[in-house]
Structure formats: structure tokens, C-alpha cells
N, C-alpha and C. Protein backbone atom coordinates (compact mmCIF):
# COMPACT_ATOMS: atom_id res chain seq x y z
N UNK A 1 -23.59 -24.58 -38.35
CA UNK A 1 -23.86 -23.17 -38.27
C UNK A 1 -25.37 -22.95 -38.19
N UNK A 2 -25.78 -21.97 -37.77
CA UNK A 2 -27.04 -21.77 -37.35
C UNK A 2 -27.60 -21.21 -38.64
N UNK A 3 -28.71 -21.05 -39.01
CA UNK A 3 -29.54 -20.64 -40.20
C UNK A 3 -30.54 -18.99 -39.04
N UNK A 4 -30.72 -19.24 -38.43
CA UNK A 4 -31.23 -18.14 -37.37
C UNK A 4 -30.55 -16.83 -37.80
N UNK A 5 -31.16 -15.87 -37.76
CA UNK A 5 -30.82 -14.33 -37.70
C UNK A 5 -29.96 -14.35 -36.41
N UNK A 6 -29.06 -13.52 -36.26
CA UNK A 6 -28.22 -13.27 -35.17
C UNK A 6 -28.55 -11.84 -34.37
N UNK A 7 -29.80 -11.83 -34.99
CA UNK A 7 -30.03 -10.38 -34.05
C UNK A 7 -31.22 -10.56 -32.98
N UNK A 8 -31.42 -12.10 -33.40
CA UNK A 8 -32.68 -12.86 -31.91
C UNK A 8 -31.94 -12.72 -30.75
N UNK A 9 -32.97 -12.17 -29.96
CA UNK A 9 -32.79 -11.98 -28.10
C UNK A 9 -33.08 -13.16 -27.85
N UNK A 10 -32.10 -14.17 -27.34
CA UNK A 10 -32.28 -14.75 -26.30
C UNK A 10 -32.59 -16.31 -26.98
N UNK A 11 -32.55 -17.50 -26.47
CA UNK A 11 -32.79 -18.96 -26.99
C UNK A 11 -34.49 -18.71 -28.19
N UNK A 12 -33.86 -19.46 -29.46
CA UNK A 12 -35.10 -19.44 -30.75
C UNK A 12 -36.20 -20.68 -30.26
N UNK A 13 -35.81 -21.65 -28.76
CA UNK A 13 -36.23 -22.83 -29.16
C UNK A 13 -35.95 -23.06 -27.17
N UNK A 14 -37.24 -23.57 -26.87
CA UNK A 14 -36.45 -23.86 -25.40
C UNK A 14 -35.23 -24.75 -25.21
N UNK A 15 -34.35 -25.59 -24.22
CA UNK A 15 -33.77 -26.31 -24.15
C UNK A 15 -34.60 -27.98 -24.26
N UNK A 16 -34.28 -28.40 -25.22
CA UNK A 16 -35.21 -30.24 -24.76
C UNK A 16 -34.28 -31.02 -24.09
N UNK A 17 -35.02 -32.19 -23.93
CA UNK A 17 -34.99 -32.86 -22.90
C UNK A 17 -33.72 -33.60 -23.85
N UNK A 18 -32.70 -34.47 -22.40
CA UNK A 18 -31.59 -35.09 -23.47
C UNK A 18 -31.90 -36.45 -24.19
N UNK A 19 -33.04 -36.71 -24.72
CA UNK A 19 -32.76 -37.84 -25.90
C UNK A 19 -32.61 -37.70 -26.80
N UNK A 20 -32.45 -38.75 -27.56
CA UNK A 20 -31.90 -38.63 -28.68
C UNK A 20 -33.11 -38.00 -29.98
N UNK A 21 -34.40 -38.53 -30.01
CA UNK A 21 -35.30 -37.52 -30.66
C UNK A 21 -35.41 -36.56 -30.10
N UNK A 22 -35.71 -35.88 -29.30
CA UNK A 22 -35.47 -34.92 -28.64
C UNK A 22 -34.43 -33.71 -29.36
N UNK A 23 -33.57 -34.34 -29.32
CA UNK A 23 -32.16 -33.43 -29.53
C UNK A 23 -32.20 -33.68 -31.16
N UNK A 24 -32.73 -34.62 -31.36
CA UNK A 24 -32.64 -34.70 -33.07
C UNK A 24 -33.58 -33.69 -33.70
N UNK A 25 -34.46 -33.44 -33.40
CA UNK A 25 -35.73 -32.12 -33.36
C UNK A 25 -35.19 -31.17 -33.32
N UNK A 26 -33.99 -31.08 -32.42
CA UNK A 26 -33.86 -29.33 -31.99
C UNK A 26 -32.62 -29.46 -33.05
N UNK A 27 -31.90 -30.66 -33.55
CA UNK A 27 -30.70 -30.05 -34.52
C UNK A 27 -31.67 -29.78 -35.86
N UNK A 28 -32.47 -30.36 -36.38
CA UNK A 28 -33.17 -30.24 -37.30
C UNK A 28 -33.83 -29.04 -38.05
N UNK A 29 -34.30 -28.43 -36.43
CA UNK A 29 -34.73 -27.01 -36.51
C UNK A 29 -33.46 -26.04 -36.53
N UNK A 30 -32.08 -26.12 -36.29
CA UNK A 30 -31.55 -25.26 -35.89
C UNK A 30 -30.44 -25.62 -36.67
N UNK A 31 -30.23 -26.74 -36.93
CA UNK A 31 -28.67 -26.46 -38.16
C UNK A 31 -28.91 -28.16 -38.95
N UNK A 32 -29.91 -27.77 -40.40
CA UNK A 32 -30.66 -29.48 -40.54
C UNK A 32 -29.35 -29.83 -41.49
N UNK A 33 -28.38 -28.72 -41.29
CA UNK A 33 -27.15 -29.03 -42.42
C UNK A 33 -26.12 -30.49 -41.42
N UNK A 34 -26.50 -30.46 -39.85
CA UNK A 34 -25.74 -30.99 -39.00
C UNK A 34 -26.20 -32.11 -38.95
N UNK A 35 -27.41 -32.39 -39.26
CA UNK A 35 -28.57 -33.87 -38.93
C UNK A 35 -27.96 -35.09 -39.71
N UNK A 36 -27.05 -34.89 -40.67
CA UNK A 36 -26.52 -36.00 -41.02
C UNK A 36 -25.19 -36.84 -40.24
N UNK A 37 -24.40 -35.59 -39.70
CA UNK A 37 -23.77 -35.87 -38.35
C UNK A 37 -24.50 -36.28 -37.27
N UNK A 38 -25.54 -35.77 -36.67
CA UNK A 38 -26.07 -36.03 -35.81
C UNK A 38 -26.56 -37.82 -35.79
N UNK A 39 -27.03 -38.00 -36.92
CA UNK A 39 -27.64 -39.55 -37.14
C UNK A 39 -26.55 -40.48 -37.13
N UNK A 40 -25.81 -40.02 -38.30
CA UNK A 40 -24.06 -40.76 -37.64
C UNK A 40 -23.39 -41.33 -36.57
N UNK A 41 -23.64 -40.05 -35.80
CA UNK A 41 -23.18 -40.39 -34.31
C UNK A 41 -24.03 -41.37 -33.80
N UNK A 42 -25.29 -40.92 -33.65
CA UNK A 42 -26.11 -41.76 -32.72
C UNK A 42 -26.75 -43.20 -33.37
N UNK A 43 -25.79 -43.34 -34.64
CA UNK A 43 -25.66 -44.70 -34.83
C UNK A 43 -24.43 -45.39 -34.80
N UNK A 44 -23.71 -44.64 -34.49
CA UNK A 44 -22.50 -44.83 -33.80
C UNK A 44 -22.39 -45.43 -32.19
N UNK A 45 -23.03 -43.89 -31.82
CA UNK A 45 -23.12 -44.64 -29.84
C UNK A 45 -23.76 -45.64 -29.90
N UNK A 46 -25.16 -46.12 -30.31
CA UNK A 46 -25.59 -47.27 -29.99
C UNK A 46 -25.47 -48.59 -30.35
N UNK A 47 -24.04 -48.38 -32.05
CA UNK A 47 -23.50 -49.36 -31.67
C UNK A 47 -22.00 -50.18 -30.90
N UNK A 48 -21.65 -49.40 -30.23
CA UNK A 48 -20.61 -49.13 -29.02
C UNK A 48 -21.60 -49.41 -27.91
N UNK A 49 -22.32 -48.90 -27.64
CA UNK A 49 -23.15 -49.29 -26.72
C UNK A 49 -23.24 -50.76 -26.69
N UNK A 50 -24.02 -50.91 -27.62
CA UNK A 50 -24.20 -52.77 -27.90
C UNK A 50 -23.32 -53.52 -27.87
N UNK A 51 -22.04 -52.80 -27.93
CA UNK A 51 -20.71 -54.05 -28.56
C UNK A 51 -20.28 -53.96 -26.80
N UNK A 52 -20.30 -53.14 -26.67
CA UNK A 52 -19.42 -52.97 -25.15
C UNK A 52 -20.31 -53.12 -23.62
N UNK A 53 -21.97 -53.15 -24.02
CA UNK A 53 -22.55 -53.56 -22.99
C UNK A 53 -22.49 -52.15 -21.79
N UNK A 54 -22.15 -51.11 -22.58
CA UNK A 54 -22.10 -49.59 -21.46
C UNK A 54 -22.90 -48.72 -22.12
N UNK A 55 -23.30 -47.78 -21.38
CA UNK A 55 -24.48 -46.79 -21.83
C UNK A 55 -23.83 -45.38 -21.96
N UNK A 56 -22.52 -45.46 -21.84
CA UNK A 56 -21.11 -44.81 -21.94
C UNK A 56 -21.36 -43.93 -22.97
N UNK A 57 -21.22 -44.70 -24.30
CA UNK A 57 -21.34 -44.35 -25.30
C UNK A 57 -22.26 -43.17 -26.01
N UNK A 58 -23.68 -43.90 -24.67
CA UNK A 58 -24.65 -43.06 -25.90
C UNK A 58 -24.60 -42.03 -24.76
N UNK A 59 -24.41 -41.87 -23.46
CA UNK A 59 -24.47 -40.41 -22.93
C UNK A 59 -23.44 -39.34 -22.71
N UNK A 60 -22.38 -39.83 -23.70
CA UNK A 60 -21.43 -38.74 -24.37
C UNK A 60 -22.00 -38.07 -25.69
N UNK A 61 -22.62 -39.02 -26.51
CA UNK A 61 -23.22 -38.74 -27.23
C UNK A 61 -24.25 -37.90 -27.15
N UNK A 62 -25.16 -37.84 -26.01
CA UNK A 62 -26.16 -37.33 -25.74
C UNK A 62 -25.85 -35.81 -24.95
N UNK A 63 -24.46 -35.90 -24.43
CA UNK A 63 -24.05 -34.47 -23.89
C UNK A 63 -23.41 -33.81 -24.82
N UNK A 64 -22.84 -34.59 -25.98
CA UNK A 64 -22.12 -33.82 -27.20
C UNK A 64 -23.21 -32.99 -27.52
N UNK A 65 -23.84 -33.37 -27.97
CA UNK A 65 -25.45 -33.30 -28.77
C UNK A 65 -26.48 -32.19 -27.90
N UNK A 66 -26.16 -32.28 -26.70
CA UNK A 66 -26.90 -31.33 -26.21
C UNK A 66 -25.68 -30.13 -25.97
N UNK A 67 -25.10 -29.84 -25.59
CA UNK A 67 -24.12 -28.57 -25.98
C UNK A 67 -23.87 -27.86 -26.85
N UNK A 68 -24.46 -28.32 -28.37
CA UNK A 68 -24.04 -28.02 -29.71
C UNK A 68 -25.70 -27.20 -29.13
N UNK A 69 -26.71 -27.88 -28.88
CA UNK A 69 -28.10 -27.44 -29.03
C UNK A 69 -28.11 -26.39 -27.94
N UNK A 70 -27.08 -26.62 -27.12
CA UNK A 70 -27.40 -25.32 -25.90
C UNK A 70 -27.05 -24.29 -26.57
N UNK A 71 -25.72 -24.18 -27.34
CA UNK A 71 -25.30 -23.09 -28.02
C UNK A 71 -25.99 -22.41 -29.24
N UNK A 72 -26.17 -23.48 -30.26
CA UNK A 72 -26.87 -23.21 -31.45
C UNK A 72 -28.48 -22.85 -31.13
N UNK A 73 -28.95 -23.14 -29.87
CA UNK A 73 -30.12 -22.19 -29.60
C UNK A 73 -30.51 -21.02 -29.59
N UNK A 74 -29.25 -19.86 -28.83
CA UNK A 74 -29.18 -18.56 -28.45
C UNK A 74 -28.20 -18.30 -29.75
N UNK A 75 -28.51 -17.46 -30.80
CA UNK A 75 -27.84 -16.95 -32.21
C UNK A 75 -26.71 -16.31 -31.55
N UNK A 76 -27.01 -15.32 -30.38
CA UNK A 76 -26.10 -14.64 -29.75
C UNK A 76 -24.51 -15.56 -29.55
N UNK A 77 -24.65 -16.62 -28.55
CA UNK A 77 -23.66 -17.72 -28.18
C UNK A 77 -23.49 -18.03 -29.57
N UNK A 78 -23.95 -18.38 -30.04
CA UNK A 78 -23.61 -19.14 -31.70
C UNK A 78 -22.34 -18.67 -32.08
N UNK A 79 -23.04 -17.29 -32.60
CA UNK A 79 -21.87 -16.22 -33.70
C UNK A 79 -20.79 -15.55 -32.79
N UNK A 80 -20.76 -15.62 -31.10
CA UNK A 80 -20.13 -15.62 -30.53
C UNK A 80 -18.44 -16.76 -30.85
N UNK A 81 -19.11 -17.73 -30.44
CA UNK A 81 -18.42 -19.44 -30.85
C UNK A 81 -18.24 -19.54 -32.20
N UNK A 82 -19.16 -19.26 -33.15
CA UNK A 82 -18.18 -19.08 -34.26
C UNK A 82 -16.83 -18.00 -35.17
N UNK A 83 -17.41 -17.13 -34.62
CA UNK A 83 -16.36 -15.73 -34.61
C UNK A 83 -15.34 -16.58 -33.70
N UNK A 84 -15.38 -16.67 -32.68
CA UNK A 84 -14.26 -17.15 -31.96
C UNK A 84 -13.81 -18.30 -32.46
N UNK A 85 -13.94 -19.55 -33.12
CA UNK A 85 -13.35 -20.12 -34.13
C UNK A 85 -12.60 -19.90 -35.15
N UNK A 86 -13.54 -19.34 -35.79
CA UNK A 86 -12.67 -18.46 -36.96
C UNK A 86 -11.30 -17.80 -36.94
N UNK A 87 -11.61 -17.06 -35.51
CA UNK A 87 -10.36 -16.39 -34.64
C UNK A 87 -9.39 -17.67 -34.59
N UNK A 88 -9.19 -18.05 -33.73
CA UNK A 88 -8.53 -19.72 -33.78
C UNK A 88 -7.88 -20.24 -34.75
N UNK A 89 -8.57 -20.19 -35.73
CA UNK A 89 -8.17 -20.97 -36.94
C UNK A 89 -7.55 -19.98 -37.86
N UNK A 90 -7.55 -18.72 -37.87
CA UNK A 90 -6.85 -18.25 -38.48
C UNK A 90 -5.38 -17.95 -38.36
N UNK A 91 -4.40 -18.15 -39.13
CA UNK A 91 -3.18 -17.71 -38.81
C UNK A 91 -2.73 -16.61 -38.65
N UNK A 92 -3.29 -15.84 -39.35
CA UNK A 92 -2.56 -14.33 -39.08
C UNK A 92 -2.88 -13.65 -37.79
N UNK A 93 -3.94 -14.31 -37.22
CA UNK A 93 -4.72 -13.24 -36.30
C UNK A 93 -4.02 -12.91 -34.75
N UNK A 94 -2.45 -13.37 -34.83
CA UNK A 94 -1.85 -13.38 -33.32
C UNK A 94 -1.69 -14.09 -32.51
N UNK A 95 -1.19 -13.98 -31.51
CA UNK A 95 -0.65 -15.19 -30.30
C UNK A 95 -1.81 -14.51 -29.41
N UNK A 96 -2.06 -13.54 -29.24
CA UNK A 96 -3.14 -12.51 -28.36
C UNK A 96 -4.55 -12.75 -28.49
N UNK A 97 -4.57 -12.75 -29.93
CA UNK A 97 -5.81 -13.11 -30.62
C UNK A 97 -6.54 -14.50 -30.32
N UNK A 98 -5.31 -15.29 -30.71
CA UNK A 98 -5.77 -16.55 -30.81
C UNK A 98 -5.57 -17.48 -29.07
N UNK A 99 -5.18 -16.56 -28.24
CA UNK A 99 -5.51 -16.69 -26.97
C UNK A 99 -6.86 -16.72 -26.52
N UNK A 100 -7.24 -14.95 -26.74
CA UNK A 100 -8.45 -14.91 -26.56
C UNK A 100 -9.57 -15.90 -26.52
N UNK A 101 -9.17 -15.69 -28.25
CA UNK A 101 -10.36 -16.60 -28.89
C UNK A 101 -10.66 -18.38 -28.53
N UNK A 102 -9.15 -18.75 -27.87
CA UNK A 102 -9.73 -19.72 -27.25
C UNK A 102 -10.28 -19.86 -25.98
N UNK A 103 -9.87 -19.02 -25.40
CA UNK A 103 -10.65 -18.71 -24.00
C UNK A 103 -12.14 -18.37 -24.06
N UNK A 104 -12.53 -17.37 -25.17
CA UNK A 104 -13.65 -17.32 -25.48
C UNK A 104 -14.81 -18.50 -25.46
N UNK A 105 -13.85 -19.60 -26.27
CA UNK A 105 -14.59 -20.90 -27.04
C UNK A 105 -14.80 -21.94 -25.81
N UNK A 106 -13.75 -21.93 -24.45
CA UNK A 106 -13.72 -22.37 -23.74
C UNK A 106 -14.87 -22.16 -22.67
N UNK A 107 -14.83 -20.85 -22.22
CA UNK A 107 -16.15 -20.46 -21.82
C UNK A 107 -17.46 -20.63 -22.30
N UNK A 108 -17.40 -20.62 -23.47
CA UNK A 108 -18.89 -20.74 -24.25
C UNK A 108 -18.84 -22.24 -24.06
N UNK A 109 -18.44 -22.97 -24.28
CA UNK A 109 -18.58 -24.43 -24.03
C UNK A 109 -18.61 -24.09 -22.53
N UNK A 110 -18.30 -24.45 -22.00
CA UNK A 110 -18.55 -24.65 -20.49
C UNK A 110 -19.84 -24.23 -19.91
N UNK A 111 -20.58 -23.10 -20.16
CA UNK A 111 -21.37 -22.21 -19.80
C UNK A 111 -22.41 -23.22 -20.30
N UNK A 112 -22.72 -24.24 -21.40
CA UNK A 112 -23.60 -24.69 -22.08
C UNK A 112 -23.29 -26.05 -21.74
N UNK A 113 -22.31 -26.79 -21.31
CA UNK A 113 -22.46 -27.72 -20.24
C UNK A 113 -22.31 -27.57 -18.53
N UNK A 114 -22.96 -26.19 -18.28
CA UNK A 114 -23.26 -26.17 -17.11
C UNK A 114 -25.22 -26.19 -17.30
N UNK A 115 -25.22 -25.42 -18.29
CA UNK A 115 -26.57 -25.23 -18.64
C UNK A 115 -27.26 -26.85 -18.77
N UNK A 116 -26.98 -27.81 -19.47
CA UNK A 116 -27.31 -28.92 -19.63
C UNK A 116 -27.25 -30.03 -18.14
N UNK A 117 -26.07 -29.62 -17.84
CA UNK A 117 -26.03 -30.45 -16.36
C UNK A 117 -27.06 -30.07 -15.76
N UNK A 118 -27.29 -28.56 -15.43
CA UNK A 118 -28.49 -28.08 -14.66
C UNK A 118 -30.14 -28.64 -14.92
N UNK A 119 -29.78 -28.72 -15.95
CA UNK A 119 -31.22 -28.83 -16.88
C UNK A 119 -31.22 -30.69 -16.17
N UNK A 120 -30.10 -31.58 -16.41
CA UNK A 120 -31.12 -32.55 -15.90
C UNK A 120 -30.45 -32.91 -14.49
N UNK A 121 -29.92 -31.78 -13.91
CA UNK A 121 -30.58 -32.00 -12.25
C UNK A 121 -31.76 -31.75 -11.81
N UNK A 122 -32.15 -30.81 -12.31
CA UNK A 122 -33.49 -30.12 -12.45
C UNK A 122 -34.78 -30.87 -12.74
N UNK A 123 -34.67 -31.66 -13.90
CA UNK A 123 -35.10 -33.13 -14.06
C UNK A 123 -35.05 -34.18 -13.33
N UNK A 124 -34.61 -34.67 -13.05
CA UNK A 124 -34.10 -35.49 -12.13
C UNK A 124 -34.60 -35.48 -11.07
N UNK A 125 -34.59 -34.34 -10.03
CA UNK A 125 -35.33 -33.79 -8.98
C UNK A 125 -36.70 -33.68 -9.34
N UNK A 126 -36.63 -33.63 -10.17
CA UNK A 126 -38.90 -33.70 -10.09
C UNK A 126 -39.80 -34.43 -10.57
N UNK A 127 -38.61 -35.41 -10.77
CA UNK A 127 -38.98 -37.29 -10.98
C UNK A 127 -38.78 -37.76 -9.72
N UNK A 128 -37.94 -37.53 -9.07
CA UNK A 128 -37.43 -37.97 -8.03
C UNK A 128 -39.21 -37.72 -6.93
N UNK A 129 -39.59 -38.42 -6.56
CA UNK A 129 -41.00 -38.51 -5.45
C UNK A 129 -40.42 -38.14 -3.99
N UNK A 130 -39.17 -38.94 -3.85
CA UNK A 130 -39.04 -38.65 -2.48
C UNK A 130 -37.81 -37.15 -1.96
């Protein structure tokens, strides 16, 4: 969960770049309640990485990790995605409700791995010389 006021316009923090310090910085600043997950994991992917000889590992890891940061950036998307959880998980709240609310959650994820894909095409292209 975000520690941010929910009444900020717009991303508290630009988007960083996808490594793993990188992204460890921006969970730190933005939910340091998550950084113990976060370290977890990414001692997790790299050792899957190592055992299996694929880089598989750590750039699921690294798109998990950046989606949480695309969202948990903008307070707006946040309390969006979490209201819409909540919705979800609650039982009483309907077959209607809890439609919604996953459609909601679905979109908000998506929207923030389109945002991330973009971000390192975007990259990519202006490394790219030729």
C-alpha cells in the first residue's frame, strides 16, 4: 500500500529504469513496508536464474516489480487498485460488483504493463545507434 496522500496529481516519482536497484529505490520510497518482499524475490530470481542458466527468472521479476512501481507511483491508480481489491475480496459486495471490480483491476494492470513495455522500447531505441 502506498504511504502517499491520495489527493497527489499525477506520478510522486518518475518511472525508473527496470533494474533491480533501480526498482528497489522506487519500492523503498513508495511502499518500504513491500521492500522485504521485494528483496525476497530478487533473491529468489537470481537464484533460478543461476540454477537454470535463463535470465527468465529475473525479467519476470523485473516486470513484476515494475508494475507494482507503475501503479504505486500515481496515488490516483493506487487507491483505484486497491478499492478495487477490496471490492473483489469482499463477499457481500455482488456478482455485479465483484465483476466490475475485477475488470477494474484488470485494466489497471494492463495500462501499467503497457506503460513499462513502452518505457523500455523507448529505451531501447535510444541505445540503439543505428
Amino acid at each position: 500500500m502506498s504511504a502517499q496522500p491520495v489527493h497527489h496529481d499525477g506520478p510522486i516519482i518518475p518511472m525508473p529504469p527496470l533494474t533491480r536497484d533501480a526498482l528497489r529505490e522506487a519500492v523503498k520510497r513508495l511502499s518500504l513496508v513491500n521492500l522485504p518482499q521485494f528483496d525476497l524475490e530478487a533473491g529468489r530470481a537470481f537464484d533460478q536464474a543461476s540454477h537454470t542458466g535463463s535470465t527468465a527468472p529475473l525479467q519476470i521479476f523485473l516486470k513484476r516489480w515494475g508494475v507494482f512501481v507503475a501503479i504505486e507511483r500515481d496515488p490516483r491508480r493506487a487507491a483505484h487498485l486497491h478499492e478495487a481489491e477490496r471490492i473483489s475480496q469482499d463477499g457481500s459486495a455482488g456478482e455485479e460488483a465483484f465483476h466490475a471490480a475485477k475488470a477494474e483491476i484488470n485494466g489497471i494492470l494492463r495500462e501499467a504493463e503497457q506503460e513499462i513495455e513502452g518505457l523500455q522500447l523507448l529505451r531501447a531505441s535510444l541505445m540503439d545507434p543505428g
